[in-house]
Protein backbone atom coordinates (compact mmCIF):
# COMPACT_ATOMS: atom_id res chain seq x y z
CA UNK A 1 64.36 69.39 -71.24
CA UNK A 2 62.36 66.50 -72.60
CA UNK A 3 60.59 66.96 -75.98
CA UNK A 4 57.80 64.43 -77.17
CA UNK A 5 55.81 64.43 -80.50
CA UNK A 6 52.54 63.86 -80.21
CA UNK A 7 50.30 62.32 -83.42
CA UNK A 8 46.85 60.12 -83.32
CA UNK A 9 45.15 58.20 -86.26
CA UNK A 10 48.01 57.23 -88.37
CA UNK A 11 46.45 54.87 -90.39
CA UNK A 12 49.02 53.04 -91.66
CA UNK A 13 51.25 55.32 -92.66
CA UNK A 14 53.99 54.18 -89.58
CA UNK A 15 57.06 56.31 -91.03
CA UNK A 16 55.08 59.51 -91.22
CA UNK A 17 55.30 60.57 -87.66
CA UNK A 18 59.32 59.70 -88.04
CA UNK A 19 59.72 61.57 -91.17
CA UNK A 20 57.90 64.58 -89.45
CA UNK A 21 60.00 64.61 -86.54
CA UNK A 22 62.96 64.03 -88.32
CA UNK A 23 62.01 67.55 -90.87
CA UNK A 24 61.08 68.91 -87.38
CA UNK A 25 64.54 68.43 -86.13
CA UNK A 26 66.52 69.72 -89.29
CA UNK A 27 64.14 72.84 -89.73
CA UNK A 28 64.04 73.79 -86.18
CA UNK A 29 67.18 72.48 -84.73
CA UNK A 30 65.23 70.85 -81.72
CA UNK A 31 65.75 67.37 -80.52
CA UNK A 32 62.99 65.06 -80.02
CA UNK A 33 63.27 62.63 -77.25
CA UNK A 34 60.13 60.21 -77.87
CA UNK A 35 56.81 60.24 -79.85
CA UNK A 36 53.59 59.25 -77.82
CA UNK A 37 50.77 58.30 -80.69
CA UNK A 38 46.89 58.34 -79.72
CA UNK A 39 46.21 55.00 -81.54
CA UNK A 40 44.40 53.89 -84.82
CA UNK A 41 48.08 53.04 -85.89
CA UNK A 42 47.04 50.66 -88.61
CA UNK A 43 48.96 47.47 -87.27
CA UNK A 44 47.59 45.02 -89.65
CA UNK A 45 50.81 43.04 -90.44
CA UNK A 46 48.28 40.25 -92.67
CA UNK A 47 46.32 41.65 -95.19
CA UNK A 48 43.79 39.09 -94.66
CA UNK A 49 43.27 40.54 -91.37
CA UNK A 50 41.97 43.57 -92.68
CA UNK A 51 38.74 45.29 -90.76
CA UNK A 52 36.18 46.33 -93.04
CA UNK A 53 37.02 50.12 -93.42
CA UNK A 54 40.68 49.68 -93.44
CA UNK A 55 40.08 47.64 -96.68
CA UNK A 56 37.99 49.46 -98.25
CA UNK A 57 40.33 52.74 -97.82
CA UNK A 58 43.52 50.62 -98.93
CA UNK A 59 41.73 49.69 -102.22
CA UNK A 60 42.42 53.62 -102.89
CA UNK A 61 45.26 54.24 -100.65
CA UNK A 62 47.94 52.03 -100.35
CA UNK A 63 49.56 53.46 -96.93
CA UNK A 64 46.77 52.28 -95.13
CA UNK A 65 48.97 48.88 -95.39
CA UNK A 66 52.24 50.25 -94.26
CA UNK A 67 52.43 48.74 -91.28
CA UNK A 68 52.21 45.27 -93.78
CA UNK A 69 54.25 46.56 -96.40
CA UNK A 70 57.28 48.12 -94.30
CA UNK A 71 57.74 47.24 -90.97
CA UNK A 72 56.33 43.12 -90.81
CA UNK A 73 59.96 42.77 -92.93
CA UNK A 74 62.81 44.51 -92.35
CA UNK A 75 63.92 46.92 -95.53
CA UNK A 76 67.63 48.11 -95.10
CA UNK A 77 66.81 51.72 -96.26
CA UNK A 78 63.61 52.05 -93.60
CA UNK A 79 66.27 50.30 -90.86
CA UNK A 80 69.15 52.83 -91.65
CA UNK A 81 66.35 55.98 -91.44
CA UNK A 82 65.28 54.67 -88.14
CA UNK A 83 68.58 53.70 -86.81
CA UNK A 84 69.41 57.59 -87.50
CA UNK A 85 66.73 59.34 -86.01
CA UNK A 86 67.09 56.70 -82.87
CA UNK A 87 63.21 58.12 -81.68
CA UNK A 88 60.80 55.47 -80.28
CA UNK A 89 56.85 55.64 -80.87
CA UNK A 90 54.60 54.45 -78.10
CA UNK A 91 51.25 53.88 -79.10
CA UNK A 92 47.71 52.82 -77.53
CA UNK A 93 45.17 50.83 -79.89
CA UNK A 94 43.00 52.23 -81.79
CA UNK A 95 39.49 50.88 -82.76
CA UNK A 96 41.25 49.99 -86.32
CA UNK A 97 44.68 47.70 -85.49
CA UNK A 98 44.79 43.43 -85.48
CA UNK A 99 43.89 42.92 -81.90
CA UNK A 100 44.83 39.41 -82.12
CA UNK A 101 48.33 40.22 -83.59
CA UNK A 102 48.83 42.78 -81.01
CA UNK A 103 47.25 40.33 -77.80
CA UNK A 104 49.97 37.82 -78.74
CA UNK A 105 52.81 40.12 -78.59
CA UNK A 106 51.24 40.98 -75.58
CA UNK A 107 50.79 38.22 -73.53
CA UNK A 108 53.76 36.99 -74.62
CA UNK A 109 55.71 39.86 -73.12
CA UNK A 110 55.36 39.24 -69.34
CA UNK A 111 55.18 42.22 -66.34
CA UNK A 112 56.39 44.85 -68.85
CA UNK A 113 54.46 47.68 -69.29
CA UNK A 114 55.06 48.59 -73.18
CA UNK A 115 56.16 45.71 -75.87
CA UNK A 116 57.76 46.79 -79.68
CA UNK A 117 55.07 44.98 -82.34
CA UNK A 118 57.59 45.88 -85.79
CA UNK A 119 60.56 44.03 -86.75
CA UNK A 120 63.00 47.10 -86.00
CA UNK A 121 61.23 47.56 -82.42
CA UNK A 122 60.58 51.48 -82.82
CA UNK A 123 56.78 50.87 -82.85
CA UNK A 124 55.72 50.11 -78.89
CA UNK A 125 52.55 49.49 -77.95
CA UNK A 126 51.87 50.55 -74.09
CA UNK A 127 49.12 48.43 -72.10
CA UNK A 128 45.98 50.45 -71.14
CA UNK A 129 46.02 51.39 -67.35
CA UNK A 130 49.76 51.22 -66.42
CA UNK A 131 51.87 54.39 -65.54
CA UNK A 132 55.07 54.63 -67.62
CA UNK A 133 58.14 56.80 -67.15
CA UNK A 134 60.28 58.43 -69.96
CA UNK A 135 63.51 59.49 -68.38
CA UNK A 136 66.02 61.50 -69.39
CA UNK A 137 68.91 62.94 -66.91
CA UNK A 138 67.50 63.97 -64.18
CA UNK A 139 63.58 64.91 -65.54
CA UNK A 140 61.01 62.01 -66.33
CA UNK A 141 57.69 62.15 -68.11
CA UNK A 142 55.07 60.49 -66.18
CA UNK A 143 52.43 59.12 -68.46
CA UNK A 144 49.45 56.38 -68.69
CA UNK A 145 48.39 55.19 -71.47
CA UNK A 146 44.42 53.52 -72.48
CA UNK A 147 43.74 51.81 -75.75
CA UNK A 148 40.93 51.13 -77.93
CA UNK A 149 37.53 52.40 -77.31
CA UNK A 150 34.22 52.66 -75.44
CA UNK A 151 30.97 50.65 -75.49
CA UNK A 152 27.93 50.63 -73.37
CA UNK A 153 26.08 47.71 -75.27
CA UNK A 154 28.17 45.47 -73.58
CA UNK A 155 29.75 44.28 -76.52
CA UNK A 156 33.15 42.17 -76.33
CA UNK A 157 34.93 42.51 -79.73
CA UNK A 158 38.35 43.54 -79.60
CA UNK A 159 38.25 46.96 -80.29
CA UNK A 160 36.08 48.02 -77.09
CA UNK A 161 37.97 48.22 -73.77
CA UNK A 162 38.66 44.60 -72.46
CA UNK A 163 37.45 43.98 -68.97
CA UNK A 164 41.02 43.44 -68.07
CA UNK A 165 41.99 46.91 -69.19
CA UNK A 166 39.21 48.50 -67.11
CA UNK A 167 40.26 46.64 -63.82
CA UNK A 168 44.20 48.00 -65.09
CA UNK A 169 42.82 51.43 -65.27
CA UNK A 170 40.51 51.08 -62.11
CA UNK A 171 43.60 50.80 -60.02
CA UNK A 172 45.25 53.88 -61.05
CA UNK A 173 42.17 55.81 -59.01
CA UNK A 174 44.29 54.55 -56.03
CA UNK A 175 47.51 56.42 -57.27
CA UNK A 176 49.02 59.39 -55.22
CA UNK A 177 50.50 62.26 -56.48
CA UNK A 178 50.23 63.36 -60.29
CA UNK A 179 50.53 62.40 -64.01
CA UNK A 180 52.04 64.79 -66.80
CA UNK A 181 49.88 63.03 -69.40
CA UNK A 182 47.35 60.33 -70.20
CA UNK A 183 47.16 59.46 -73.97
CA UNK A 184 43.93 57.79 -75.24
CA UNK A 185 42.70 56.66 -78.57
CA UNK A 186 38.96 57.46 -77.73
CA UNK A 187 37.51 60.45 -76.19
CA UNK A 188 36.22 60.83 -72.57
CA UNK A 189 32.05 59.87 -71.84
CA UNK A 190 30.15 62.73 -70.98
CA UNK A 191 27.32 62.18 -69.88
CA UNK A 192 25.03 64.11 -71.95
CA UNK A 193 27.35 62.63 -75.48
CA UNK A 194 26.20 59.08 -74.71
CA UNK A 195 29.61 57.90 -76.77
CA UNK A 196 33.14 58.09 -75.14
CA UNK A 197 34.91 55.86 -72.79
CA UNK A 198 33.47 55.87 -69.28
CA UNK A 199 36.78 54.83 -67.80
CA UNK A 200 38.35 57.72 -69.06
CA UNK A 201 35.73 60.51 -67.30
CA UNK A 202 36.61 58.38 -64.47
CA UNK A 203 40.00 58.10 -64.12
CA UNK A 204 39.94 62.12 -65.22
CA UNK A 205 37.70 62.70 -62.24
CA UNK A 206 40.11 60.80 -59.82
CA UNK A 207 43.40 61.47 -60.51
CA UNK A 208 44.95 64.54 -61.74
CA UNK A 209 46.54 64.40 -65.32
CA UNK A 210 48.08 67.68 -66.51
CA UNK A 211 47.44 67.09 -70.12
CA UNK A 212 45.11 64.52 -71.74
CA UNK A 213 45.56 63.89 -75.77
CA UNK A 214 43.58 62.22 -77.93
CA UNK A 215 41.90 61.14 -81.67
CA UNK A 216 39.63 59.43 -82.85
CA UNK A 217 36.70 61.47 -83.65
CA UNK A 218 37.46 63.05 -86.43
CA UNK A 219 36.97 66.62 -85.19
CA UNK A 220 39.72 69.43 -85.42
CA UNK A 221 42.12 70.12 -82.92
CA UNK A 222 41.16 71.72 -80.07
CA UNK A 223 42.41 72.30 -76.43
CA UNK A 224 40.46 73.33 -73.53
CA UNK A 225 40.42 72.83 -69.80
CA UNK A 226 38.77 69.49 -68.50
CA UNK A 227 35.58 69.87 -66.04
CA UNK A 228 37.93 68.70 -63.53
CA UNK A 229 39.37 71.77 -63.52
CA UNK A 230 43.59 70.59 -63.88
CA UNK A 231 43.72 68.91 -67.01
CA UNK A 232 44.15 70.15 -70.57
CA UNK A 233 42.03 68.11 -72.98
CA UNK A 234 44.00 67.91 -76.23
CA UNK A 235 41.81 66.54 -79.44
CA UNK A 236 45.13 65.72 -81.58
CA UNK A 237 43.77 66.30 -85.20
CA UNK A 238 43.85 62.71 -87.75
CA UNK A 239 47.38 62.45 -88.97
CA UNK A 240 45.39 62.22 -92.40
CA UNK A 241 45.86 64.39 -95.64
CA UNK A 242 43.36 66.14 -96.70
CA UNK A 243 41.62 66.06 -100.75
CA UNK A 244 44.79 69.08 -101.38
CA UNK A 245 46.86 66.75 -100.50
CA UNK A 246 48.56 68.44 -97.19
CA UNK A 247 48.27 67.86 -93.85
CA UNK A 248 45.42 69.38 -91.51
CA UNK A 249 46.33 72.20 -88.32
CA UNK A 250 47.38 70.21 -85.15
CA UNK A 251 47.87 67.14 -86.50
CA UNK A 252 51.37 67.27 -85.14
CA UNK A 253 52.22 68.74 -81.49
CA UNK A 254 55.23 68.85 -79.49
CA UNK A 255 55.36 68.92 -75.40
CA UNK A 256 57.89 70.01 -73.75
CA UNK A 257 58.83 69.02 -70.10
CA UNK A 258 61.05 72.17 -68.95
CA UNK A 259 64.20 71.99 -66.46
CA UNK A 260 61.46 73.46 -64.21
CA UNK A 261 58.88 70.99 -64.40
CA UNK A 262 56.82 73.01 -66.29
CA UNK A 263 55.00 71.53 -69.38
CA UNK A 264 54.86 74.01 -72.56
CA UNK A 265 53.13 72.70 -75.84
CA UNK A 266 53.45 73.73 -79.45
CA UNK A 267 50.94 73.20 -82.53
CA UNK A 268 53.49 72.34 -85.38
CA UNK A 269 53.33 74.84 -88.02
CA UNK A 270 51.59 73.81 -91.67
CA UNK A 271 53.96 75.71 -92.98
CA UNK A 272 56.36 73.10 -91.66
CA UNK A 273 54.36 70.04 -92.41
CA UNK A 274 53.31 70.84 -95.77
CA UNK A 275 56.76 70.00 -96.87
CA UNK A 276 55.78 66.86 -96.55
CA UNK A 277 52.74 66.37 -98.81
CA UNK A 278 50.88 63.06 -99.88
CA UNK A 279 52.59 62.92 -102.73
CA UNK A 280 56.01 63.10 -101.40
CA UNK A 281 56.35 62.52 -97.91
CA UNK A 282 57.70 58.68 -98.88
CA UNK A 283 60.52 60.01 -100.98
């Protein structure tokens, strides 16, 4: 079996989803294999950097630069935790990360198709539009991954869908055979929304995804079958905490890839992540 946590719209807060799967583990005695995070991780390793909301939320909320404050330098303690637990996140973009920080690593990283942006390398980023394969024994996880989100004003700044990403993900309309799961920051364009990513409806409508997941939009969690008819569209709830202090419903979900080939997927219990509150999930 292969068992991934799923999380979107982190904000920051990087060790959260590592500190929930490691509770996970020790309260349900179930290995995780890999996380897969719907983007809006917070990567802003300069403060300077900042985007306008992000600063204006860390001037109340100081894990909103966690991605600055623990994993641009390498803490001992954070390294040993992670070290342990021996779990990778792969992420898309969000709308809210340092684009230019993450292009660099990027470019710089040749034909591969996902590239580690933190000092300990447990933080991947995966580039929009190319299929990716998590093995383990003989089953694999077949999954794509698209970043950032959409715009129909033409606009060009770094948080819309790059032209380069869109040609990435207009290949994949070619592919044969089928995905377990596409992970996207932004939602898919309907037409009657006029918001969403058009070259997610696409790709939806062209090549069949068993699951989709995603953020972004700040409504609950929510799964229902896609108007193509194969896919279950997943609206992972913000891995925020809410004014009580505790996490919301379905901000944490675990898929599991059976011996079969079957896919089977759990909403995570509050009564399981409210032991880790937001005042004491860091300790």
């Amino acid at each position: 079996m292969i068992r991934v946590a799923i999380f979107s719209d982190i904000h920051g807060k990087i060790l959260l989803p590592f500190k929930l799967v490691d509770l996970y583990q020790k309260e349900t005695g179930h290995t995780v294999d890999l996380i897969l995070q719907c983007g809006d991780i917070g990567a802003y390793p300069y403060i300077e950097n900042l985007d306008k909301a992000t600063l204006k939320h860390a001037k109340n909320d100081r894990d909103e630069l966690g991605f600055h404050d623990d994993f641009v330098k390498a803490d001992p303690v954070i390294r040993q935790f992670l070290n342990d637990l021996d779990i990778d996140m792969v992420c898309v973009r969000g709308n809210h990360e340092d684009h230019d920080y993450i292009d660099s690593i990027e470019q710089g990283h040749g034909h591969g198709s996902v590239f580690p942006i933190d000092v300990y390398e447990r933080v991947w980023v995966c580039k929009s539009g190319l299929p990716q394969t998590f093995k383990k024994g003989n089953l694999s996880l077949d999954f794509v991954g698209i970043g950032r989100i959409g715009d129909r004003k033409g606009r060009s700044e770094k948080r819309f869908v790059q032209d380069y990403e869109r040609k990435l993900v207009k290949k994949l309309h070619k592919t044969k055979g089928q995905f377990d799961v596409l992970i996207t920051h932004d939602k898919d364009d309907s037409s009657q929304r006029g918001y969403g990513m058009a070259e997610i409806r696409e790709l939806l409508g062209q090549v069949p995804f068993l699951y989709h997941f995603y953020g972004h939009t700040g409504e609950p969690f929510s799964q229902s079958t896609d108007s193509n008819g194969i896919t279950q569209s997943v609206k992972v709830k913000e891995c925020e905490f809410e004014d009580s202090g505790i996490l919301p419903q379905g901000c944490m979900l675990i898929l599991e890839k059976m011996d079969t080939g079957e896919l089977r997927l759990e909403v995570v219990a509050q009564s399981l992540t409210n032991k880790l509150s937001k005042y004491n999930w860091r300790f």
